[in-house]
Protein backbone atom coordinates (compact mmCIF):
# COMPACT_ATOMS: atom_id res chain seq x y z
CA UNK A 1 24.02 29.78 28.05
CA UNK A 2 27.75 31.29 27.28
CA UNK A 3 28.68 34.47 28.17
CA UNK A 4 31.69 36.36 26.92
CA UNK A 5 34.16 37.42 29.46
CA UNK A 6 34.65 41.20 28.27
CA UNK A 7 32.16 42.17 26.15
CA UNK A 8 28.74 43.16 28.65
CA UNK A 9 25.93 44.44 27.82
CA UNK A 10 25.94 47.63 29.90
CA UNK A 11 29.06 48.78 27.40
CA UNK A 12 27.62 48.32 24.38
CA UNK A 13 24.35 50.67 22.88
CA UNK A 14 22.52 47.93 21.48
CA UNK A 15 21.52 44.96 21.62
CA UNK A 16 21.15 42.78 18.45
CA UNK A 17 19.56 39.41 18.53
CA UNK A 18 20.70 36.83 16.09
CA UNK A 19 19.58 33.47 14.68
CA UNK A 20 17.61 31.06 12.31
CA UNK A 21 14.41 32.51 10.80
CA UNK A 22 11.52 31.58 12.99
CA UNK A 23 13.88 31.90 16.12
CA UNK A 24 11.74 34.22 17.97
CA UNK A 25 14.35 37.35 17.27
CA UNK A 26 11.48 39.91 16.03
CA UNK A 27 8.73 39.03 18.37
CA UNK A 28 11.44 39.19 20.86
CA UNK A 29 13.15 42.36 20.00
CA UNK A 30 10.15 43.92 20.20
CA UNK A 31 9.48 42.51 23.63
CA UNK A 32 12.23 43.41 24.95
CA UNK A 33 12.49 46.58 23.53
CA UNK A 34 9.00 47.50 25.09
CA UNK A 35 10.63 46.00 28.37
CA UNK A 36 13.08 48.21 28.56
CA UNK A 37 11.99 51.29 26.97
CA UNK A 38 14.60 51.38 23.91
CA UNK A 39 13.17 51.73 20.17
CA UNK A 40 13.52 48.61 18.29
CA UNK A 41 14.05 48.18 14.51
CA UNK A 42 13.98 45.12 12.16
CA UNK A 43 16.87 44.55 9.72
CA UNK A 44 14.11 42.89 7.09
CA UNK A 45 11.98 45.96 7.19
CA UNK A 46 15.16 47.87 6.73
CA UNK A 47 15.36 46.01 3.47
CA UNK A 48 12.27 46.05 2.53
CA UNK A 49 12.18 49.83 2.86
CA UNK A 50 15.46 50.56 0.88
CA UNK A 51 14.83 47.94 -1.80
CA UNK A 52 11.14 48.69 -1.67
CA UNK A 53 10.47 45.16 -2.31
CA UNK A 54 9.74 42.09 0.18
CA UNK A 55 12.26 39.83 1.05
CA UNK A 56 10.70 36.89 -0.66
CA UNK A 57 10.66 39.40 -3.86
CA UNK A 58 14.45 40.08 -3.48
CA UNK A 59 15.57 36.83 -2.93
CA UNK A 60 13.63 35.25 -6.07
CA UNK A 61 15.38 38.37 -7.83
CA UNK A 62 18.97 38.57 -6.93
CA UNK A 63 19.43 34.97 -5.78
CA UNK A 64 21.12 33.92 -2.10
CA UNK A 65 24.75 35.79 -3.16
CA UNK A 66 22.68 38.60 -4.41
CA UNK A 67 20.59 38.93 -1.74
CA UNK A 68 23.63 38.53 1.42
CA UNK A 69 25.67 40.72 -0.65
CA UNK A 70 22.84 43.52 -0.87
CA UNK A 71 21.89 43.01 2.82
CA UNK A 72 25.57 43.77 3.73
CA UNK A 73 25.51 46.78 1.51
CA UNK A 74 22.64 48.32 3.20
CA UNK A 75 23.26 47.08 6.79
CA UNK A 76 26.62 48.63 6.74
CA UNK A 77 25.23 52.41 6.57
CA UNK A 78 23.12 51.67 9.49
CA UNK A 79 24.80 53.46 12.23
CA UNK A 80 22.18 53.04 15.54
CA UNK A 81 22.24 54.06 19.22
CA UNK A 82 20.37 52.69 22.20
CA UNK A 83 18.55 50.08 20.29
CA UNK A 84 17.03 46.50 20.45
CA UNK A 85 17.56 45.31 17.27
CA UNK A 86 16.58 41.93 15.22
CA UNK A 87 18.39 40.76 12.23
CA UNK A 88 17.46 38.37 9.09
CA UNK A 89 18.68 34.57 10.04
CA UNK A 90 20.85 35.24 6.94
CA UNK A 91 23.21 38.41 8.43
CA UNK A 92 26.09 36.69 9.69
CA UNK A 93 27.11 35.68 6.71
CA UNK A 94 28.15 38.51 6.15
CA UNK A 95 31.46 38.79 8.48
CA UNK A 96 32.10 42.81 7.58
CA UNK A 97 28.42 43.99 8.97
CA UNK A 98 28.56 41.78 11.58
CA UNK A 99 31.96 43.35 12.99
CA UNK A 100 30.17 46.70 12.09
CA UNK A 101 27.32 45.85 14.50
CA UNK A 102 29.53 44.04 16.95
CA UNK A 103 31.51 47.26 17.31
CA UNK A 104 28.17 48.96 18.88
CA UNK A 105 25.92 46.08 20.10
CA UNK A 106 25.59 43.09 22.55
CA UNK A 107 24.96 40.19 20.02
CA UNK A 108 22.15 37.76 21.64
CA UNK A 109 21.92 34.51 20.12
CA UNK A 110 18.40 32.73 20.42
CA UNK A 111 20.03 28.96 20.01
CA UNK A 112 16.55 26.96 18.60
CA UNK A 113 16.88 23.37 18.22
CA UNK A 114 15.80 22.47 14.73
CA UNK A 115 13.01 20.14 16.35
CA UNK A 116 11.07 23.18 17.19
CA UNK A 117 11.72 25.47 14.33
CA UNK A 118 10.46 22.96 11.56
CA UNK A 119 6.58 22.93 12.92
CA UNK A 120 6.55 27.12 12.94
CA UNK A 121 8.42 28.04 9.46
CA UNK A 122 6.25 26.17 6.75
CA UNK A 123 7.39 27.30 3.09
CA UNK A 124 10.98 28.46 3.47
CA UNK A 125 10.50 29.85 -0.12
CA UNK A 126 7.35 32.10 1.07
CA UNK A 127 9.05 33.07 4.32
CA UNK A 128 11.96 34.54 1.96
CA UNK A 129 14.39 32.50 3.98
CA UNK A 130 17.98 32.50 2.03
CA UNK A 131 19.61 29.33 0.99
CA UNK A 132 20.69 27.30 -1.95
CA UNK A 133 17.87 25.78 -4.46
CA UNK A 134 16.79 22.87 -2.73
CA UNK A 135 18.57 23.40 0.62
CA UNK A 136 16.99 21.47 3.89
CA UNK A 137 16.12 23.82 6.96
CA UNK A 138 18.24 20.72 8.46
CA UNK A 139 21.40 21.67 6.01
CA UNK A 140 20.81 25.25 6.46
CA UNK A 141 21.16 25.02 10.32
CA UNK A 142 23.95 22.96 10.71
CA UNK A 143 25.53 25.84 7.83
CA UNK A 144 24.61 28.34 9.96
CA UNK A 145 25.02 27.50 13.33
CA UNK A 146 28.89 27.71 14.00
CA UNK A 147 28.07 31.09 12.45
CA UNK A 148 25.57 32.02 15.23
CA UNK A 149 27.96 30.96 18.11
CA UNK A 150 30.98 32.91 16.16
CA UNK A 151 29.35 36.33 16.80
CA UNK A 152 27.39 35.69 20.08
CA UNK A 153 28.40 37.34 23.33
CA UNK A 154 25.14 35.67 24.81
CA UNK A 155 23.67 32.73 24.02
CA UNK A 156 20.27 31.73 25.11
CA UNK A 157 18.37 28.31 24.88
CA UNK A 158 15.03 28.58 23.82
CA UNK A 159 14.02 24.62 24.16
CA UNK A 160 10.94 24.45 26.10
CA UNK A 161 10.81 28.24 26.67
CA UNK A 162 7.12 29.76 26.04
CA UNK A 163 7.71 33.93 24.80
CA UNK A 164 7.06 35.41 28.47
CA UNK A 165 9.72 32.51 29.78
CA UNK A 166 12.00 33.90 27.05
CA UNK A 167 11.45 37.79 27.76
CA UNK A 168 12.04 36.87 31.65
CA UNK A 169 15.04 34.44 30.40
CA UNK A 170 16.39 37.14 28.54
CA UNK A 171 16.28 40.28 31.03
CA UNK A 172 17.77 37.86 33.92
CA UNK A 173 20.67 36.99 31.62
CA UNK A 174 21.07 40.52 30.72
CA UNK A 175 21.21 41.98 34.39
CA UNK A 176 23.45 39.45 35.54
């Protein structure tokens, strides 16, 4: 667990969870937004709900530039307060909307090894999970992870953790 030296939760509005798909970030948003009484939102069913499509629809129709390039579009005129908020695995590739979230939100990375993440995620196509044709969830990681640790003021090992470990984890980190 890192945590950055000047940027603490308590000065930022929100808090935004980052990492791979089939991290934990939405089941844990929502946990900890219950936890601590803040509305939490989804940046996939933000998507979904401009585009009016699912993810797995968008991605088989404007390809993985198409689709970060879109997600950037429509992340950027998201303007929250207050919120717990969970992102696509795919948002920090996208360096503008993260530094427009950053300039608002705590940025919680949940670091999963990729041990534990190949057993939950299944078809990476039917998950809507963007990457190149034929990309490994091994590849995509490794792509992805100095990524994760770029934009994280908080970074939290889930290895071994269970989701009411995590939720405790999480609000310990938070307060201290």
């Amino acid at each position: 667990m890192t945590t950055s030296s000047h940027r603490l939760p308590e000065t930022l509005s929100n808090l935004l969870f980052i990492g791979m798909t089939g991290c934990g970030k939405s089941t844990m948003g929502k946990a900890l937004a219950g936890s601590l009484v803040k509305p939490w939102v989804d940046t996939d069913h933000l998507l979904e709900e401009s585009e009016e499509k699912e993810l797995k629809d968008l991605l088989k129709e404007l390809g993985p530039e198409g689709f970060k390039a879109m997600e950037g579009r429509v992340l950027l005129g998201i303007d929250l307060e207050g919120h717990v908020i969970s992102t696509g695995g795919s948002l920090v590739y996208s360096h503008g909307t993260m530094e427009h979230f950053r300039r608002s939100s705590f940025v919680i990375f949940l670091n999963t090894p990729l041990e534990d993440l190949e057993p939950r995620l299944g078809n990476l196509e039917a998950r809507g999970t963007v990457r190149q044709p034929g990309q490994s969830l091994a590849s995509l990681w490794e792509e992805r992870l100095p990524l994760y640790h770029k934009y994280a003021d908080l970074v939290i090992d889930t290895s071994g953790l269970n989701e009411a470990d995590l939720l405790e984890t999480l609000k310990v980190k938070l307060r201290s």
